[in-house]
N, C-alpha and C. Protein backbone atom coordinates (compact mmCIF):
# COMPACT_ATOMS: atom_id res chain seq x y z
N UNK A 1 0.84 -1.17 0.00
CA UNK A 1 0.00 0.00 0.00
C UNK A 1 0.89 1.24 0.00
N UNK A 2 0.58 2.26 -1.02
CA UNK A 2 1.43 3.13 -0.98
C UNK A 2 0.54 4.26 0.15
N UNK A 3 1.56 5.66 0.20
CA UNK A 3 1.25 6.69 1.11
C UNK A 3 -0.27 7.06 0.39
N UNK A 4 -0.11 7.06 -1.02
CA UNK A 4 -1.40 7.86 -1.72
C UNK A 4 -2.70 7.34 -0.88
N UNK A 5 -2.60 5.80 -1.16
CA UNK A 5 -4.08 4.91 -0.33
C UNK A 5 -4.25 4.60 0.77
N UNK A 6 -2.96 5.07 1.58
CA UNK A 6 -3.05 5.04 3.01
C UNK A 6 -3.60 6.66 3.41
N UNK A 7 -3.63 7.30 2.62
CA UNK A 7 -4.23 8.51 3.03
C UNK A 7 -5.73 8.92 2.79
N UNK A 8 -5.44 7.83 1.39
CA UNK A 8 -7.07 8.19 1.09
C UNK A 8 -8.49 7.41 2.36
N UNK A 9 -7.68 6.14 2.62
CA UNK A 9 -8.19 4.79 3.67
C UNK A 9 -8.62 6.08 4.68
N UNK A 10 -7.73 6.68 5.49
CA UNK A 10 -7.41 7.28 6.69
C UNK A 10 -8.60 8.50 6.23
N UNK A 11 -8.52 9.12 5.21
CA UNK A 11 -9.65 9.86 5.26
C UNK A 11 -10.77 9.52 5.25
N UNK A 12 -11.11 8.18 4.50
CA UNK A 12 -12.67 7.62 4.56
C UNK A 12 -12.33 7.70 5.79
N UNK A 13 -11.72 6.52 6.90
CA UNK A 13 -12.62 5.94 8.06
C UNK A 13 -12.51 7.53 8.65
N UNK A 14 -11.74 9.16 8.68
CA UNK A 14 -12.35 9.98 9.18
C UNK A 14 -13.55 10.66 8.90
N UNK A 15 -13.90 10.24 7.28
CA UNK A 15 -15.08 11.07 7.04
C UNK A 15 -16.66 10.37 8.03
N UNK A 16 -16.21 9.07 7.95
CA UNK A 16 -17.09 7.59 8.79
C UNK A 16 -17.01 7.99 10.09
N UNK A 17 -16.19 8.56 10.61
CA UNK A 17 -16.35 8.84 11.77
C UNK A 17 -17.19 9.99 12.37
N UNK A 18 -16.80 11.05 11.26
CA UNK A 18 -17.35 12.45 11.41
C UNK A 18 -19.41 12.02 11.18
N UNK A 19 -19.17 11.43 10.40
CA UNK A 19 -20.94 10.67 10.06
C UNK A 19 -21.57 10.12 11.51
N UNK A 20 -20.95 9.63 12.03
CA UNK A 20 -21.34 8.63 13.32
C UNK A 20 -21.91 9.58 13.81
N UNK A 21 -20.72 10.11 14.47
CA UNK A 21 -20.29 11.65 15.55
C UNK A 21 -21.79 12.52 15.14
N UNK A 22 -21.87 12.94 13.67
CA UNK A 22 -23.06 13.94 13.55
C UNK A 22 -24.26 13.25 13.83
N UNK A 23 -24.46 11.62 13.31
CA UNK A 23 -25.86 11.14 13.87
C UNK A 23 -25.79 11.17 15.24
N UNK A 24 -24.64 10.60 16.33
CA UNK A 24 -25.18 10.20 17.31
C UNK A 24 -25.16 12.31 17.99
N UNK A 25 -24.70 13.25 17.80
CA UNK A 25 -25.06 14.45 18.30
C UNK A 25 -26.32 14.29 18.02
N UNK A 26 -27.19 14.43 16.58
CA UNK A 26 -28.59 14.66 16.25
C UNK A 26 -29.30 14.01 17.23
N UNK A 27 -29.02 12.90 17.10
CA UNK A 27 -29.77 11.55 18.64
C UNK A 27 -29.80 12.32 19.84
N UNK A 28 -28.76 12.73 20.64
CA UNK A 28 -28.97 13.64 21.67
C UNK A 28 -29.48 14.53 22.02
N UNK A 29 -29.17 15.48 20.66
CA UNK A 29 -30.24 16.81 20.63
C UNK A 29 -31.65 16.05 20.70
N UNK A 30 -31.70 15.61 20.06
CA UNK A 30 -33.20 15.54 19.72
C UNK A 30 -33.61 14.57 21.22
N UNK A 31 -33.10 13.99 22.16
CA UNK A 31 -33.50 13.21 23.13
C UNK A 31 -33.40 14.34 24.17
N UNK A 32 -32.86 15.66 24.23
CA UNK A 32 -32.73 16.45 25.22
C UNK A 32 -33.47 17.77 25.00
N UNK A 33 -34.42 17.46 24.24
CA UNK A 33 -35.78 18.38 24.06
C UNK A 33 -36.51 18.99 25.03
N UNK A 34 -37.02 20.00 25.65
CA UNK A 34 -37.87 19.73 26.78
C UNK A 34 -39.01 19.58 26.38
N UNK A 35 -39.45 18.71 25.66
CA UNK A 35 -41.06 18.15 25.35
C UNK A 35 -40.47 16.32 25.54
N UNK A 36 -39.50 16.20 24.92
CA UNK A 36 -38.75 15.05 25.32
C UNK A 36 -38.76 14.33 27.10
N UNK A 37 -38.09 15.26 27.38
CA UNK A 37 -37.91 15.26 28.79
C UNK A 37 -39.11 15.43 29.75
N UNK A 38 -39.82 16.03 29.20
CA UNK A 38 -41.13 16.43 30.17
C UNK A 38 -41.81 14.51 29.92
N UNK A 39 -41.63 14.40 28.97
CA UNK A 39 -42.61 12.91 28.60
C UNK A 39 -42.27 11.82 29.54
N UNK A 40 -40.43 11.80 29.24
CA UNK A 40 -39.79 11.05 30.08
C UNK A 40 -40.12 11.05 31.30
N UNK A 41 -40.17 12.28 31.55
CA UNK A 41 -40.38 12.10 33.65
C UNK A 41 -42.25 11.48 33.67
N UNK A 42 -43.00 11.85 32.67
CA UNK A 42 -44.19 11.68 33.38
C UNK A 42 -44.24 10.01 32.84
N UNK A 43 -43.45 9.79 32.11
CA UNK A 43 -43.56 7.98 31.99
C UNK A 43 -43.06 7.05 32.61
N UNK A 44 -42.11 7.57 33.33
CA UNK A 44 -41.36 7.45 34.57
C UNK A 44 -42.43 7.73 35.98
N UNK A 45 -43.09 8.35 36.03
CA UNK A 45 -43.75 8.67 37.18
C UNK A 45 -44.87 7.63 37.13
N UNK A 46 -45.66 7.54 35.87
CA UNK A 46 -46.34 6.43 36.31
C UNK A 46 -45.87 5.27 36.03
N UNK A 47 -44.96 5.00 35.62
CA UNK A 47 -44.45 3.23 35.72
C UNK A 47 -44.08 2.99 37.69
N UNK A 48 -43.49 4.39 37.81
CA UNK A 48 -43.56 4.11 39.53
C UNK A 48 -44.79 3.37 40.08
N UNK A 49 -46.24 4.67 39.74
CA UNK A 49 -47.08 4.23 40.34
C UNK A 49 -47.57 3.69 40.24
N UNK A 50 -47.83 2.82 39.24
CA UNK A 50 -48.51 1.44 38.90
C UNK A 50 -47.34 0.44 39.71
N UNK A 51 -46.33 0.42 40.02
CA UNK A 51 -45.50 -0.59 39.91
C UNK A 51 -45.81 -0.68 41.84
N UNK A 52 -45.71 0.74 42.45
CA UNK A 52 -46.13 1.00 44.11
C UNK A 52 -47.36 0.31 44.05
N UNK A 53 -48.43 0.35 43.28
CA UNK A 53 -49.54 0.19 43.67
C UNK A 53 -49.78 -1.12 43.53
N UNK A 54 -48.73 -1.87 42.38
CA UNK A 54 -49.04 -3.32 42.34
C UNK A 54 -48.32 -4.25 43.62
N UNK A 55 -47.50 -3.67 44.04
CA UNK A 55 -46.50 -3.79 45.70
C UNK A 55 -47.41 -4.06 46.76
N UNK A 56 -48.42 -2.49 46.68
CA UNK A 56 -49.22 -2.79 47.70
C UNK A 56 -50.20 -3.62 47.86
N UNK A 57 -50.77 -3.72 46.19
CA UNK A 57 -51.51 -4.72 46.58
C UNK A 57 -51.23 -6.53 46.68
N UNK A 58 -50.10 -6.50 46.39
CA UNK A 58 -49.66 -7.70 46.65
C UNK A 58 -49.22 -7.70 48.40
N UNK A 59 -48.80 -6.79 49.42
CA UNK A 59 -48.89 -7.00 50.01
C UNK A 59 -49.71 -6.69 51.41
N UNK A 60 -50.92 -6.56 50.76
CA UNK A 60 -52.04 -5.96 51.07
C UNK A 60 -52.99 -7.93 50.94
N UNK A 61 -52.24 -8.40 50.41
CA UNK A 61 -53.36 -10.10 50.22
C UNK A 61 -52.24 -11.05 51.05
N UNK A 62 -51.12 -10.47 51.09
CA UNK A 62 -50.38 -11.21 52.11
C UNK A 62 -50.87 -11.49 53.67
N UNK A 63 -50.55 -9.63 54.02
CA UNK A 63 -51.60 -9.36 55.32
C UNK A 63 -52.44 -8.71 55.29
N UNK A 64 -53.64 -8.54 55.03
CA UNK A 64 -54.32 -7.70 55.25
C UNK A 64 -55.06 -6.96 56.48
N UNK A 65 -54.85 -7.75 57.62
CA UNK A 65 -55.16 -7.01 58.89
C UNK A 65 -54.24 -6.10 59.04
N UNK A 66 -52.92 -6.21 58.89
CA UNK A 66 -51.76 -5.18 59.32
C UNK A 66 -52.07 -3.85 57.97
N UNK A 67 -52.22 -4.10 57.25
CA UNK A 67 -53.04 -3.00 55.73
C UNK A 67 -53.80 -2.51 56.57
N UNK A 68 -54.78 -2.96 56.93
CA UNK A 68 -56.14 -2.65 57.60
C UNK A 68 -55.99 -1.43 58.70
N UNK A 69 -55.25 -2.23 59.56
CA UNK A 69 -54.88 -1.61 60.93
C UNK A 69 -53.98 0.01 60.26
N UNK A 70 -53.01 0.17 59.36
CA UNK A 70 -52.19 0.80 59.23
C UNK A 70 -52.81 2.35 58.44
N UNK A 71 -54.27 1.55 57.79
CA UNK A 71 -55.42 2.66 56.86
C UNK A 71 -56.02 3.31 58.28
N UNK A 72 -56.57 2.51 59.09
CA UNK A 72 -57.03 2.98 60.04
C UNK A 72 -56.36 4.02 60.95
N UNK A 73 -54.94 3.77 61.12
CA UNK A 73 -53.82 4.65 62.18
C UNK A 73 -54.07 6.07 61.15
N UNK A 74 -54.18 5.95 60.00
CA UNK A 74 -53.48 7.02 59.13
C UNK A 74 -54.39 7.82 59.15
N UNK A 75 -55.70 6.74 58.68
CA UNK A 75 -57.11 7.61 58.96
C UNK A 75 -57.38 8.82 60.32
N UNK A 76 -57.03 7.85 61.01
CA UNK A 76 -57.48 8.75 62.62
C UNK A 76 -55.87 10.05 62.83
N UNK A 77 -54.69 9.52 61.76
CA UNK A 77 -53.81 10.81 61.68
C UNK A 77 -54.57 11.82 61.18
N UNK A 78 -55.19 11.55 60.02
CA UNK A 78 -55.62 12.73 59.06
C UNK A 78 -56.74 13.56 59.74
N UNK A 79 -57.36 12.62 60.85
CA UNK A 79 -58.93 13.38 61.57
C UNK A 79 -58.43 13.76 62.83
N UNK A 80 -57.55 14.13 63.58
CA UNK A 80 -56.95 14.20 64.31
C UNK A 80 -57.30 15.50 64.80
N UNK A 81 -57.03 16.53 64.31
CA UNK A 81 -57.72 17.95 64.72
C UNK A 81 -59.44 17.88 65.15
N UNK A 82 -60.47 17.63 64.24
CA UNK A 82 -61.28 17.41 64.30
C UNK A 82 -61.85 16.61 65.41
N UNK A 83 -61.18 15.17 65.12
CA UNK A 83 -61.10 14.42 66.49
C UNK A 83 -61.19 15.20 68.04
N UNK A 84 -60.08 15.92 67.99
CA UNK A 84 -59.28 16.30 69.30
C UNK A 84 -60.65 17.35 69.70
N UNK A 85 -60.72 18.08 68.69
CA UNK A 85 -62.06 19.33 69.13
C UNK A 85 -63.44 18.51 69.46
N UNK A 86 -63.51 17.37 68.96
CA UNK A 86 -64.90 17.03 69.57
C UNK A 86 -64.53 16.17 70.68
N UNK A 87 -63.43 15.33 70.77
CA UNK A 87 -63.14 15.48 72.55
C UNK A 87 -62.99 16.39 73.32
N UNK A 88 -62.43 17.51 72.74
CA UNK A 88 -62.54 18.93 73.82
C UNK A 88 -63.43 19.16 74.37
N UNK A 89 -64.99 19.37 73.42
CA UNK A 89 -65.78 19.84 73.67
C UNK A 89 -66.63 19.06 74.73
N UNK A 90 -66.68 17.61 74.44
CA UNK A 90 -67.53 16.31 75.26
C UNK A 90 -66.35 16.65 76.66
N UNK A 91 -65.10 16.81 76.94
CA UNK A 91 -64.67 16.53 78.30
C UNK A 91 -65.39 18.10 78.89
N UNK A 92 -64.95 19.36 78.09
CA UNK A 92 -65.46 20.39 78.95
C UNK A 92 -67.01 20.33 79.43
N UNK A 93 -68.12 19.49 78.57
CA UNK A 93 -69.34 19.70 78.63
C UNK A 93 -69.54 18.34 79.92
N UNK A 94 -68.70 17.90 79.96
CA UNK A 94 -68.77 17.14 81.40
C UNK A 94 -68.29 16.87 82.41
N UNK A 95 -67.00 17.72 82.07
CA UNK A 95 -66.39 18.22 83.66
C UNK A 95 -67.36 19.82 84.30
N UNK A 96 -67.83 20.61 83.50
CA UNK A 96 -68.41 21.76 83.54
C UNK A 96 -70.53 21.51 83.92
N UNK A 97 -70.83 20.63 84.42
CA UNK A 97 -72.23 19.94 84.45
C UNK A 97 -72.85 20.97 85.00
N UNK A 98 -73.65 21.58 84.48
CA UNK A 98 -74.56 22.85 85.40
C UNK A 98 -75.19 22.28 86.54
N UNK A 99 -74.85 22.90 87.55
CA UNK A 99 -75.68 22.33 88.83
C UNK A 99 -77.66 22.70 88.82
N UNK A 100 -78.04 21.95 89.14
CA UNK A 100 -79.70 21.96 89.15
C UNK A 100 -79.94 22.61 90.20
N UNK A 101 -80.66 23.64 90.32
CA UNK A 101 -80.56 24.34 91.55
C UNK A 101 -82.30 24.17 92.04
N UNK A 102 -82.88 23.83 92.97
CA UNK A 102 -84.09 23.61 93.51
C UNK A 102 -85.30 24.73 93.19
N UNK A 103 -84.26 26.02 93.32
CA UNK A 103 -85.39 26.97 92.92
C UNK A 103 -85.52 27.50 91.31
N UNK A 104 -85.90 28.61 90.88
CA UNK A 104 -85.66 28.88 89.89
C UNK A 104 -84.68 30.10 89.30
N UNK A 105 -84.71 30.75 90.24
CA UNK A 105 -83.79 31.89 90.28
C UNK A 105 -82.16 31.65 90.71
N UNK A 106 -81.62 30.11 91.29
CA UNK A 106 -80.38 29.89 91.47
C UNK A 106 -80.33 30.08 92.58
C-alpha cells in the first residue's frame, strides 16, 4: 500500500467517523428536548405508580389485617384535629355539668 491509499483509507474511516459523531449528536439533541424530557419524567412517574400500587396490593393479600390496621392509624392521623375538638368539647361539657338548683332563680 502506498502513502497515496493510506491517506485516502485514513480519510474515509475519518469522514465515517465524522458521520457517526453527527448522527449520534442529532440523537442527543433531539433526546434532550424539553417536550422530550417532560414525557420522560411523566412515563417514569407512572411506571412508579402502577409498579407501588401493584407492591401494595400484593402485600395488602399477604396481610391484610396489618393494611387494615395501618389505613385505620393514618385515617385517625388525618382526623386528628377534628377528632381532638370534639373530645374537647364532650370533656369540657362534662367536667363543667350545670348544677340543678331547687329553685328557679339559682
Amino acid at each position: 500500500m502506498n502513502l497515496e491509499s493510506r491517506y485516502r483509507a485514513a480519510c474515509d474511516r475519518a469522514d465515517a467517523a465524522r458521520g457517526r459523531l453527527h448522527l449520534t449528536a442529532e440523537e442527543a439533541k433531539a433526546r434532550i428536548t424539553p417536550a422530550r424530557l417532560k414525557q420522560d419524567a411523566k412515563d417514569k412517574a407512572g411506571a412508579a405508580v402502577r409498579d407501588s400500587i401493584a407492591n401494595v396490593a400484593a402485600k395488602a393479600q399477604q396481610r391484610p389485617v396489618a393494611i387494615g390496621a395501618a389505613a385505620a392509624a393514618f385515617g385517625l392521623f388525618l382526623a386528628r384535629r377534628p377528632l381532638a375538638a370534639l373530645f374537647g368539647r364532650l370533656y369540657v361539657r362534662f367536667k363543667n355539668r350545670p348544677e340543678l338548683s331547687e329553685t328557679d332563680n339559682g
